[in-house]
Protein backbone atom coordinates (compact mmCIF):
# COMPACT_ATOMS: atom_id res chain seq x y z
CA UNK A 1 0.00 0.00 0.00
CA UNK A 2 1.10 3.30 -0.58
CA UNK A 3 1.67 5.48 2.36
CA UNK A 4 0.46 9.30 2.12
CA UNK A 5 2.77 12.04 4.30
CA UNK A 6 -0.57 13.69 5.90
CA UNK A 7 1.36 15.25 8.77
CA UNK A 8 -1.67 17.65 9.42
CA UNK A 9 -4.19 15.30 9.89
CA UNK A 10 -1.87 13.55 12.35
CA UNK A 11 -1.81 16.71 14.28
CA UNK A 12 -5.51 17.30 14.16
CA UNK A 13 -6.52 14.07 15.87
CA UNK A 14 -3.64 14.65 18.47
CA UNK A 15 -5.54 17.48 19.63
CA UNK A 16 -8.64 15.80 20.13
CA UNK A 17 -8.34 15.41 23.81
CA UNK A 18 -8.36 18.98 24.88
CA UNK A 19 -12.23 18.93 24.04
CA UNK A 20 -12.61 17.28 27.57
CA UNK A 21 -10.77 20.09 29.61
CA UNK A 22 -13.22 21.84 31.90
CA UNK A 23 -13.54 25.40 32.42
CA UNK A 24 -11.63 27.08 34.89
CA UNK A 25 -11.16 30.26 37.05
CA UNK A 26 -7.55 30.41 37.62
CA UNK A 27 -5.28 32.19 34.64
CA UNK A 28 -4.55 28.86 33.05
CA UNK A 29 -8.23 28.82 31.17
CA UNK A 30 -7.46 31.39 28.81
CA UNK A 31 -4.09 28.82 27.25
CA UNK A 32 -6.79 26.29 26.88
CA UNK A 33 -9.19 27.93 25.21
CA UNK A 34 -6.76 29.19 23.16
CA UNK A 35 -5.14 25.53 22.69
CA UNK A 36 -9.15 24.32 21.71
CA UNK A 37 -8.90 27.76 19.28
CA UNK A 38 -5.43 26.37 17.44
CA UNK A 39 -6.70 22.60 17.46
CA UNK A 40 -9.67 23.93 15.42
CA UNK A 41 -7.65 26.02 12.74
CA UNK A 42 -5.49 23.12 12.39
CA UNK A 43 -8.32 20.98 11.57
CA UNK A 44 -10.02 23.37 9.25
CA UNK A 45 -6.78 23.67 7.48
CA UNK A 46 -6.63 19.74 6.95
CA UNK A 47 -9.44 19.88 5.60
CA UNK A 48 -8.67 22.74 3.11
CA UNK A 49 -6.01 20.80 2.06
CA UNK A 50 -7.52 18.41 -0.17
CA UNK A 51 -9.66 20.38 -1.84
CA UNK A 52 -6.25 22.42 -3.03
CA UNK A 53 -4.37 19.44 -3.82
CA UNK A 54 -7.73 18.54 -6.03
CA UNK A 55 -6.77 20.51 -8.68
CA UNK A 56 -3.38 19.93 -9.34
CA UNK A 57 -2.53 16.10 -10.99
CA UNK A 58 -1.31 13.46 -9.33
CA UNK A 59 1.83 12.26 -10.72
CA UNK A 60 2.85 8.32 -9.32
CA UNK A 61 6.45 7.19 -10.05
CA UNK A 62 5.04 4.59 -13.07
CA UNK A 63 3.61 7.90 -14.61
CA UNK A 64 6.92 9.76 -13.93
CA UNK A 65 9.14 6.90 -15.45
CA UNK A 66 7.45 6.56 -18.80
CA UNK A 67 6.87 10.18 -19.49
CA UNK A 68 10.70 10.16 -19.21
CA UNK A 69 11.38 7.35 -21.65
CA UNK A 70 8.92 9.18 -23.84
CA UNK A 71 10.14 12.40 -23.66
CA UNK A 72 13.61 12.96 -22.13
CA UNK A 73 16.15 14.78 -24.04
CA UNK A 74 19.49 12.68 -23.58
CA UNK A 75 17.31 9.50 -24.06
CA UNK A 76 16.56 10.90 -27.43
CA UNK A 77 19.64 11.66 -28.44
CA UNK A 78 20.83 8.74 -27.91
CA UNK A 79 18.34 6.49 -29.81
CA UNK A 80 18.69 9.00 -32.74
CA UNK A 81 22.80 8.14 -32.68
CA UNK A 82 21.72 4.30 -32.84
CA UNK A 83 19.66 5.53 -35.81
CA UNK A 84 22.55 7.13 -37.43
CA UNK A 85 24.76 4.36 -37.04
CA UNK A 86 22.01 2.17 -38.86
CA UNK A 87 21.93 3.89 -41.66
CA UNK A 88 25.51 3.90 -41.64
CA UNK A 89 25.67 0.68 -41.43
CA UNK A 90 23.03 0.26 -44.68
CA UNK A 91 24.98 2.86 -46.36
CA UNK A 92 28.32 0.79 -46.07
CA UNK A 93 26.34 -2.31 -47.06
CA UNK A 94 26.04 -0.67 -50.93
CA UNK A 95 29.91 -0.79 -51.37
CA UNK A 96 29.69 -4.81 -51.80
CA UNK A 97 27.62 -3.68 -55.11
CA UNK A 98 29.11 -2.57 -58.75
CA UNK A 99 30.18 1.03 -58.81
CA UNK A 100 28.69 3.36 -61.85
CA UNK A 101 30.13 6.35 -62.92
CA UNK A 102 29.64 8.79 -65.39
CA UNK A 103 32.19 12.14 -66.50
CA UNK A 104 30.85 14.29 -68.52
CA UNK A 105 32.02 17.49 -70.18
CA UNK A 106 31.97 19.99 -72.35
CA UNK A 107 34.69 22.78 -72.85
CA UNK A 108 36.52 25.10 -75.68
CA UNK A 109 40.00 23.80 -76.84
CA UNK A 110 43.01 26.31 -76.37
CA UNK A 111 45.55 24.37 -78.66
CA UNK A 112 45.03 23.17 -82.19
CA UNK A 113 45.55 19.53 -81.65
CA UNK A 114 47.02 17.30 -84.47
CA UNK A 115 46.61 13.84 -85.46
CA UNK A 116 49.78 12.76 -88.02
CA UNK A 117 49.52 9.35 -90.27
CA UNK A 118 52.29 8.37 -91.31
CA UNK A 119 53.30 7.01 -94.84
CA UNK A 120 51.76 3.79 -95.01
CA UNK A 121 50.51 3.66 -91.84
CA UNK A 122 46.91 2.23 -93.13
CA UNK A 123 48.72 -0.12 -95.59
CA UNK A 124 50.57 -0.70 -98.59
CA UNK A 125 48.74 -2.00 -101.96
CA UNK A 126 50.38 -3.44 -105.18
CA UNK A 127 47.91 -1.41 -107.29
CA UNK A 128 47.89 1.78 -105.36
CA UNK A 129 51.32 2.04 -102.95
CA UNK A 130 50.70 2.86 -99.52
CA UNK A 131 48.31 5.01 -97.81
CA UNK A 132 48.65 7.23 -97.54
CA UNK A 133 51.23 7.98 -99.81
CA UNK A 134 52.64 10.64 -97.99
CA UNK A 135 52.54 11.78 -93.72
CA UNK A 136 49.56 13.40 -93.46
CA UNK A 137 49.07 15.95 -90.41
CA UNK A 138 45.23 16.38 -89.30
CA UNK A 139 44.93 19.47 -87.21
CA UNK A 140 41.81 19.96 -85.50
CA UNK A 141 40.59 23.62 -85.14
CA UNK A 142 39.66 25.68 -81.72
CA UNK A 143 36.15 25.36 -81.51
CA UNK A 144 33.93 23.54 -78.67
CA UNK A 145 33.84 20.01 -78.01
CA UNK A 146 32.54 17.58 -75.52
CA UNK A 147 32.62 13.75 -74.46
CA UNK A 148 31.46 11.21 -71.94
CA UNK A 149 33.06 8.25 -69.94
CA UNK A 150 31.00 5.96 -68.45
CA UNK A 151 32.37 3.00 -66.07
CA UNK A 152 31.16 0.11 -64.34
CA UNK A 153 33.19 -1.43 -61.79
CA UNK A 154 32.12 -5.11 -59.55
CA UNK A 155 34.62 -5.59 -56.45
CA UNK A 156 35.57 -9.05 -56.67
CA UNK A 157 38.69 -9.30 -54.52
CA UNK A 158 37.67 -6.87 -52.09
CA UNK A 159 34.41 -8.87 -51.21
CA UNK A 160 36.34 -10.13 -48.06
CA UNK A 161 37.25 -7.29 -46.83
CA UNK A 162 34.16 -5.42 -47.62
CA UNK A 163 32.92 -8.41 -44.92
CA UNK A 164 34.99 -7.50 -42.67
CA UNK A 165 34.37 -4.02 -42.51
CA UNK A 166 30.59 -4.52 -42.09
CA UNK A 167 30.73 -6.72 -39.39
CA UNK A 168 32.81 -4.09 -37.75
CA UNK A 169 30.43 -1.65 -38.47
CA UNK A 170 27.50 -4.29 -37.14
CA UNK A 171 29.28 -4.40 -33.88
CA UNK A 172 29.49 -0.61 -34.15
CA UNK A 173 25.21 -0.82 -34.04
CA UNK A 174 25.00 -2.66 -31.35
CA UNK A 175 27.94 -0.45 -28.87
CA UNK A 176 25.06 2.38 -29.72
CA UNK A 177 22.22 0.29 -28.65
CA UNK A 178 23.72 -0.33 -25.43
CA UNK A 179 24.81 3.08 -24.83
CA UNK A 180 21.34 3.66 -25.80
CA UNK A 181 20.35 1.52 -23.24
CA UNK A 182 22.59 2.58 -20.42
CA UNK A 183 21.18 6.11 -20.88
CA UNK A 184 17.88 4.79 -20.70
CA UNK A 185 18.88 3.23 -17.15
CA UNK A 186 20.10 6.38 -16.06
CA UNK A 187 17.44 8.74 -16.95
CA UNK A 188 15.26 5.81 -14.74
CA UNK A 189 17.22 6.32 -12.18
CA UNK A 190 17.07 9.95 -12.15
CA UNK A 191 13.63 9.99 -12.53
CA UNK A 192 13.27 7.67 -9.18
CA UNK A 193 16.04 10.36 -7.08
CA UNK A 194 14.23 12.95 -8.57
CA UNK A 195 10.93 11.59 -7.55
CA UNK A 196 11.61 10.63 -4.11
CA UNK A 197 13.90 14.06 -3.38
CA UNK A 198 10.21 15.68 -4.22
CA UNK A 199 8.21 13.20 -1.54
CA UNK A 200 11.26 14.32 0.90
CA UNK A 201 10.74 17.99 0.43
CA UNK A 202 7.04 17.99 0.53
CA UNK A 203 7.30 15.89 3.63
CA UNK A 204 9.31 18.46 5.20
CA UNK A 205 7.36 20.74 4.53
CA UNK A 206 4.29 18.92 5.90
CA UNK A 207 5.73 18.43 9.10
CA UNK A 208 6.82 22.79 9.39
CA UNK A 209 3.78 23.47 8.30
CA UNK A 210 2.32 21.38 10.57
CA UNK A 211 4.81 22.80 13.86
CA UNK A 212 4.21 26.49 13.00
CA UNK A 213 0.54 26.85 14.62
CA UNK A 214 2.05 25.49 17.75
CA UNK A 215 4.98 27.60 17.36
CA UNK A 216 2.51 30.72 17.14
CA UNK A 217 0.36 29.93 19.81
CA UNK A 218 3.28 29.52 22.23
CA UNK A 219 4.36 32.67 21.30
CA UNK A 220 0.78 34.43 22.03
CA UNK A 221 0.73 32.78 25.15
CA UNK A 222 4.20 34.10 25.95
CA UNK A 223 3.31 37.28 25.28
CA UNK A 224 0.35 37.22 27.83
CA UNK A 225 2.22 35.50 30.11
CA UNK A 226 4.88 38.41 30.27
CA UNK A 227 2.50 40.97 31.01
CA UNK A 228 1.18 38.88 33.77
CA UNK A 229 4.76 38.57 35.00
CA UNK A 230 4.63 34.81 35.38
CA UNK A 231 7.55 34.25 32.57
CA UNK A 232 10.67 35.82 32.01
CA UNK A 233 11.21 38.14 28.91
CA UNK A 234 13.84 35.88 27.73
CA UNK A 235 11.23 33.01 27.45
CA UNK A 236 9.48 35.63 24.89
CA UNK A 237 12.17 36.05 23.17
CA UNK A 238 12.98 32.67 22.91
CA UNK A 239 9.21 31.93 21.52
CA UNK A 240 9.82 34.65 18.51
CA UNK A 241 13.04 33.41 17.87
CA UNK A 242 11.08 29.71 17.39
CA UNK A 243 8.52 31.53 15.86
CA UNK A 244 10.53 33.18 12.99
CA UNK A 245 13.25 30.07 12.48
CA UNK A 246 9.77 27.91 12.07
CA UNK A 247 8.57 30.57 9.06
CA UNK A 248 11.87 31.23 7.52
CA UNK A 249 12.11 26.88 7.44
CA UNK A 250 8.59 27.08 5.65
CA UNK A 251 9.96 29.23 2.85
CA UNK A 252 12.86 27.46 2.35
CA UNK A 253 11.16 24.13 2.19
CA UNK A 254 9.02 25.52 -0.31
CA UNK A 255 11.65 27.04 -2.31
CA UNK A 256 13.35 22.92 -1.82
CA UNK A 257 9.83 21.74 -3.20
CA UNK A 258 9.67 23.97 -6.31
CA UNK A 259 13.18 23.30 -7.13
CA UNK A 260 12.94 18.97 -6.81
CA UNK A 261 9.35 19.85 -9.14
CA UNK A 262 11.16 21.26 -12.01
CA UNK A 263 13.84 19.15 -11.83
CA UNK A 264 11.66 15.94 -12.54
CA UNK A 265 9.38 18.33 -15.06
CA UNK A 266 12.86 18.49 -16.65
CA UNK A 267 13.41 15.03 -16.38
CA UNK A 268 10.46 14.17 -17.91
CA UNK A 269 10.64 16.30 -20.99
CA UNK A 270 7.46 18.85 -20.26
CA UNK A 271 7.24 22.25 -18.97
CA UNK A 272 9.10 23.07 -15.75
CA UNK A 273 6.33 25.29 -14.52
CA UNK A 274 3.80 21.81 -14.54
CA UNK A 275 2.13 22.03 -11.02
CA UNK A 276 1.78 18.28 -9.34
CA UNK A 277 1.58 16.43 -6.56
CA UNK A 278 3.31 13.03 -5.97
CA UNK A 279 1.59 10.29 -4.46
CA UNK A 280 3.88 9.28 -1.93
CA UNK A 281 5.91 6.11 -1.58
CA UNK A 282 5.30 2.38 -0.49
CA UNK A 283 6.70 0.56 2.59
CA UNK A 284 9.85 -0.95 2.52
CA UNK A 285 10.06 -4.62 1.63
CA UNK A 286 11.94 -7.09 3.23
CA UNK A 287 12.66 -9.25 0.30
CA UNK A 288 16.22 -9.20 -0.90
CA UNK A 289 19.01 -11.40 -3.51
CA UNK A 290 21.64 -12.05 -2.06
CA UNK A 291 24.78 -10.16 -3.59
CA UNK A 292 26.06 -12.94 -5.11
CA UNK A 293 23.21 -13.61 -7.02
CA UNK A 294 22.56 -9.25 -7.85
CA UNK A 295 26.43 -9.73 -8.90
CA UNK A 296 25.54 -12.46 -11.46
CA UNK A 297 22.44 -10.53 -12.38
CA UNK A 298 24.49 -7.47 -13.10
CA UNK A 299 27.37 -9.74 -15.07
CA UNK A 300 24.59 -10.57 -17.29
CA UNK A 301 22.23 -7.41 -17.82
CA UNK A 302 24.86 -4.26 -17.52
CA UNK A 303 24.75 -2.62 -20.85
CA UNK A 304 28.00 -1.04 -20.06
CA UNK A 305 29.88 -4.66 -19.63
CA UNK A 306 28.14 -5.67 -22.83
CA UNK A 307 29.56 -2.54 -24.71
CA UNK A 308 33.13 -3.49 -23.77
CA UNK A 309 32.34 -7.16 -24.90
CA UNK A 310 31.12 -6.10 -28.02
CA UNK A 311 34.39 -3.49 -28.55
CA UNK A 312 36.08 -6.10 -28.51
CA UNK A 313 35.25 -8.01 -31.11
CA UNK A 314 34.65 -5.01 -33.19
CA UNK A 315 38.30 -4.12 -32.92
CA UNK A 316 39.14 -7.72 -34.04
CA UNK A 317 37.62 -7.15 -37.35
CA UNK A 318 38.67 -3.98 -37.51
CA UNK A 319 42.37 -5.49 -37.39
CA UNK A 320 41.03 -8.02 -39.82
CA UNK A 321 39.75 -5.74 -41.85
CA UNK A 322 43.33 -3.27 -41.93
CA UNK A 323 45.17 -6.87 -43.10
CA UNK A 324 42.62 -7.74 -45.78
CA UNK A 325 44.30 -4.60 -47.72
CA UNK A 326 47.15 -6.48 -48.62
CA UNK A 327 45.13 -8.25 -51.15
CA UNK A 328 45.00 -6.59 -54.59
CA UNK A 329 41.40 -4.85 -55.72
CA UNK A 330 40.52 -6.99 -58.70
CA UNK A 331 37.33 -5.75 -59.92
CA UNK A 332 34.86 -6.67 -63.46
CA UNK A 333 35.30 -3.64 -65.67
CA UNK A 334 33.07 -2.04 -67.91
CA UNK A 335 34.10 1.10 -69.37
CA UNK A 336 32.62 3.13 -72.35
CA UNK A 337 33.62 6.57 -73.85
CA UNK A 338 32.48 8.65 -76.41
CA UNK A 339 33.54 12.14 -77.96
CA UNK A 340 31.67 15.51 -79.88
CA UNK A 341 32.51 17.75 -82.02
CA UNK A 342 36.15 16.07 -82.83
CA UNK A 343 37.65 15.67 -86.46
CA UNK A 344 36.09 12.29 -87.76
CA UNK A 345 39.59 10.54 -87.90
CA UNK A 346 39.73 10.13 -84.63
CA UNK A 347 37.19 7.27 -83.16
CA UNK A 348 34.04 8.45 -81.44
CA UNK A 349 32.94 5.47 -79.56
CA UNK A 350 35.05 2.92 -77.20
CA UNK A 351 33.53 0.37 -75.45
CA UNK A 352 35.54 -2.62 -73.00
CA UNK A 353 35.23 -5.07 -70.92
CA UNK A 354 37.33 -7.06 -68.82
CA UNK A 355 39.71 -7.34 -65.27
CA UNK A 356 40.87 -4.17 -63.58
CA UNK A 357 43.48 -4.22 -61.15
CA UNK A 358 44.85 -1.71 -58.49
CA UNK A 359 47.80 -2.98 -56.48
CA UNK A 360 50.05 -0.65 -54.38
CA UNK A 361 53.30 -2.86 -53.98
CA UNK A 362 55.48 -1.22 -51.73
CA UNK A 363 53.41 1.06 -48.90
CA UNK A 364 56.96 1.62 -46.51
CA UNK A 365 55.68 -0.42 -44.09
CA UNK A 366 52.34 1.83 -43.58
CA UNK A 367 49.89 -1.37 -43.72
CA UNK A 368 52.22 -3.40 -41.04
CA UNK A 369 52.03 -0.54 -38.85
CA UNK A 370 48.10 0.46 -38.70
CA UNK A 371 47.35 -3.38 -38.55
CA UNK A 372 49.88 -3.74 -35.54
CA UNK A 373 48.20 -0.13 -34.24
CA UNK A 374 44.65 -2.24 -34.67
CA UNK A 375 45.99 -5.00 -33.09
CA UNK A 376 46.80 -2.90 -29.71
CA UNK A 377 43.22 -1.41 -29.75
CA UNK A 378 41.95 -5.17 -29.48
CA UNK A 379 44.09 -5.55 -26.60
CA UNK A 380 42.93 -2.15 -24.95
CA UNK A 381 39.40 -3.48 -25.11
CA UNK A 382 40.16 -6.78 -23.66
CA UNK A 383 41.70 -5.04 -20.89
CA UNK A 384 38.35 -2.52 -20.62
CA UNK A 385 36.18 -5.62 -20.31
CA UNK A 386 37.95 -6.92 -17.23
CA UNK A 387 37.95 -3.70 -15.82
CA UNK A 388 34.16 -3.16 -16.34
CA UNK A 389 33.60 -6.26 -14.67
CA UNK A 390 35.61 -5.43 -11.70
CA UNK A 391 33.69 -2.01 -11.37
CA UNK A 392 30.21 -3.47 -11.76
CA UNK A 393 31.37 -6.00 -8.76
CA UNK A 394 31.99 -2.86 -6.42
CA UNK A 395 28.81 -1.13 -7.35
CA UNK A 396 27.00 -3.51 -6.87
CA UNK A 397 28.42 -4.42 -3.26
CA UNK A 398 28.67 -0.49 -2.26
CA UNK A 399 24.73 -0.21 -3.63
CA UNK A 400 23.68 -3.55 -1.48
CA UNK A 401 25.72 -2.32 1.85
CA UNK A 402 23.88 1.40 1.09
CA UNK A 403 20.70 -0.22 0.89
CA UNK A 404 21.16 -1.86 3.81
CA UNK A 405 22.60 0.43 6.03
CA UNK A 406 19.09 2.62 4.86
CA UNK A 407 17.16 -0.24 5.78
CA UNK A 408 18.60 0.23 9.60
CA UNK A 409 18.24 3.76 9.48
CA UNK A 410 14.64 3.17 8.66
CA UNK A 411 14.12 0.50 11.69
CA UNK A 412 15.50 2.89 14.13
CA UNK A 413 13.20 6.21 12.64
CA UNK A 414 10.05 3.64 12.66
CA UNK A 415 11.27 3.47 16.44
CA UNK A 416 10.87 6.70 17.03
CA UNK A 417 8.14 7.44 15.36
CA UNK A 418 6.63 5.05 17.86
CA UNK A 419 8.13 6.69 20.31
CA UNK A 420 6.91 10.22 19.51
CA UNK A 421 4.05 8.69 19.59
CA UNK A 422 3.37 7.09 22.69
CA UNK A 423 5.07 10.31 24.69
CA UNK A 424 2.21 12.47 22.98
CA UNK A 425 -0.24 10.21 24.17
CA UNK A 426 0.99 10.34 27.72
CA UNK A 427 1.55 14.20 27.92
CA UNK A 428 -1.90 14.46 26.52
CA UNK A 429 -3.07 12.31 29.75
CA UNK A 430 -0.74 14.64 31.96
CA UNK A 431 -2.38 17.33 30.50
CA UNK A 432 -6.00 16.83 30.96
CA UNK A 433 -4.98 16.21 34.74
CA UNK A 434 -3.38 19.31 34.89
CA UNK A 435 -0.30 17.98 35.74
CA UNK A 436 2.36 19.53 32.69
CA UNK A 437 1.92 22.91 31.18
CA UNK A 438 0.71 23.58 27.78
CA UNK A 439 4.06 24.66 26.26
CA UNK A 440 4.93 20.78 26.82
CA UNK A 441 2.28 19.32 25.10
CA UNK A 442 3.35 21.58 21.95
CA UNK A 443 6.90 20.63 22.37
CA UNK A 444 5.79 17.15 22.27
CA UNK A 445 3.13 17.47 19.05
CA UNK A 446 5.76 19.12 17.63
CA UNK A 447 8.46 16.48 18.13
CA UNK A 448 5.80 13.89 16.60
CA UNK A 449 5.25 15.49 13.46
CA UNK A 450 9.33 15.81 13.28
CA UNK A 451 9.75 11.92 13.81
CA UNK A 452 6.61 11.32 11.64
CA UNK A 453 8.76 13.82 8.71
CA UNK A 454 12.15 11.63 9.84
CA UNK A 455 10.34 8.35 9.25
CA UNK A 456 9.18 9.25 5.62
CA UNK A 457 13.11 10.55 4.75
CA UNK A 458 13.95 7.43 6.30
CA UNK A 459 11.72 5.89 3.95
CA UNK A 460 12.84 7.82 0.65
CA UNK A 461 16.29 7.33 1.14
CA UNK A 462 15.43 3.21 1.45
CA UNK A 463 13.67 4.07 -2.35
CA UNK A 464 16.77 6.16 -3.36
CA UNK A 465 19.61 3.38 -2.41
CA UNK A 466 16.65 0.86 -3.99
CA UNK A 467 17.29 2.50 -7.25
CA UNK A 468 20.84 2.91 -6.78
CA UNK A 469 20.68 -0.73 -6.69
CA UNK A 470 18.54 -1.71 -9.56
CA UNK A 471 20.47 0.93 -11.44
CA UNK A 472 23.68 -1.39 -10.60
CA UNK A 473 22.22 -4.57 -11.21
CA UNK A 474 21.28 -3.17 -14.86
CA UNK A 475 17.51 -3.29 -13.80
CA UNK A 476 14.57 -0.78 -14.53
């Protein structure tokens, strides 16, 4: 069940015994009344309250949580880089395919450019002699031309390490996923902090809130007291000074409130100004792994872990990849050209097909030396993997000791809480008998509604080092 921090209704039924006082005629029936006057505005404002929170939206953690997924920022972000890398990816896949080019242009010639055939040079015949019979220069005249090359290359050699390079690139994909995913585990977990620092500072505030009536009326009844002579001056005092610390706590609790509210609004995507209310938080279980079995748990599901797994066997075909280039490109050819506007001795259309080859023999020693420099980045990510694994081992153990040392803080504020209570049930006994004085009984409601405010923090922080632990284990 979910517990609500209703610190003012807790104070209301507190005051519930002074009903039974009796009237009397010494100076003391003037506190009382008064006491039966501040146990009545306290009420009424309890039951104010609701109808204000009424129009504001309840926000539950749930609610909080997958607003953020939907909406955050960074979470964005990062599933928009693991859509970049995709398409990457798809974009790198095209290279395996033939590769089409066309030049085309069009431009004035400077020179005169000459064609000579030489004696002979397209034959000799008995009946004629050769042609031609004499060199003949062919000069070709300023003037605009033009021409087109077309080519179609197929890798065929390179097919390997085209292979290669994609499943690098595939690995690549899936590093982004899991940073994607590790974000997404963070934002969670700032959405929970955020969350229960807002329960926190609205239950502090609950709790001044709930103080400051007491606070006041002590400080009335100081005031008559002094002109009574029955206290000391420096007992007034003393009640302003409580007084004003009480208000000046108010404001700053509020100003604690608004700042946790926009911080989650933030969190969450929407408008910082977006009025809410949480809806408190649940008990604390008692169920819990043990951390050898969380350590296991986080082995398995920490996207960070699995990033450094992956890196490594990205960097392997990376290195893979930097070798394969040692093998010459041998690719299927196709290449066609075609001229305009050129003197008709020269041809105006060449087509071919066949084996192209691009080979760089000697590289002075630059392949050796990025595949060794490959090699080394493997090794640097077999080394991040082990100490990934060692880090995720003392988060998890530092979150589970947290946790637990919350839990005990939590026993011991339940204790008190108790406590706080039962005293304020005795004073108000000692009271209706006349036996304490009424500044007591205020001391005591208001050290109730403080262990009652101590008891919820108690109870956040459990929630916060909770989600400190899930966060570790790689759980939402």
């Amino acid at each position: 069940m979910q517990r609500r921090y209703e610190f003012k209704a807790r104070t209301t039924a507190t005051t519930r015994p002074v009903r039974s006082i009796k009237p009397r005629t010494t100076a003391t029936t003037r506190p009382v009344r008064s006491i039966a006057q501040c146990a009545l505005l306290v009420g009424t404002l309890a039951m104010l309250a609701p109808a204000q929170e009424s129009s504001v939206s309840e926000l539950t953690l749930d609610d909080a949580i997958q607003q953020a997924v939907a909406n955050n920022s960074e979470l964005k972000t990062a599933t928009l880089e693991t859509l970049r890398a995709t398409d990457d990816l798809a974009a790198s896949k095209t290279r395996r395919f033939a590769n089409t080019q066309i030049i085309a242009f069009g431009a004035q010639l400077l020179t005169k450019p000459s064609v000579t055939f030489p004696q002979g040079s397209l034959g000799l015949y008995p009946s004629i002699g050769p042609i031609p019979a004499t060199d003949q220069k062919i000069e070709i005249a300023r003037k605009p031309v033009g021409g087109v090359f077309a080519s179609v290359l197929q890798p065929l050699s390179t097919q390997y390490r085209l292979h290669l390079q994609l499943n690098a690139l595939a690995f690549g994909v899936q590093t982004t996923r899991q940073d994607q995913e590790k974000t997404r585990l963070e934002i969670v977990d700032h959405v929970r902090q955020a969350y229960y620092a807002v329960v926190e500072a609205q239950s502090t505030l609950d709790s001044l809130e709930a103080s400051l009536p007491y606070y006041e009326e002590t400080n009335r009844l100081a005031t008559e007291n002094l002109k009574k002579e029955t206290i000391l001056e420096s007992d007034l005092l003393t009640a302003n000074a409580q007084t004003l610390k009480t208000q000046n706590a108010i404001s700053d609790a509020k100003d604690q409130v608004a700042t946790a509210c926009e911080r989650l609004n933030d969190l969450m995507g929407r408008d910082v100004h977006t009025q809410f209310r949480v809806a408190g938080v649940n008990m604390a279980d008692n169920q819990l792994e043990t951390p050898e079995a969380m350590e296991a748990e986080a082995l398995q599901n920490r996207p960070d872990l699995k990033k450094a797994k992956l890196q490594v066997q990205q960097a392997d075909y990376d290195a893979r990849a930097k070798k394969a280039e040692y093998i010459p490109d041998v690719s299927l050819a196709f290449n066609y050209a075609t001229t305009a506007n050129f003197t008709p001795a020269l041809p105006t259309n060449i087509t071919f097909v066949g084996l192209q080859l691009n080979w760089e023999p000697w590289d002075w020693g630059r392949k050796r030396k990025e595949y060794a420099a490959k090699r080394v980045k493997q090794e640097q990510a077999k080394v991040a993997v082990s100490s990934t694994e060692r880090s995720v081992l003392l988060e998890v153990r530092n979150a589970w000791r947290q946790l637990q040392n919350t839990r005990r803080q939590l026993t011991l504020t339940d204790a008190t809480e108790r406590a706080a209570r039962q005293k304020l049930k005795e004073v108000q006994d000692q009271f209706n008998r006349e036996a304490i004085l009424s500044k007591v009984l205020f001391q005591t409601q208001s050290e109730l509604a403080s262990a009652d405010s101590g008891q919820l923090q108690a109870l956040t922080a459990y929630w916060k080092a909770r989600a400190d632990l899930k966060k570790a284990i790689g759980e939402q």
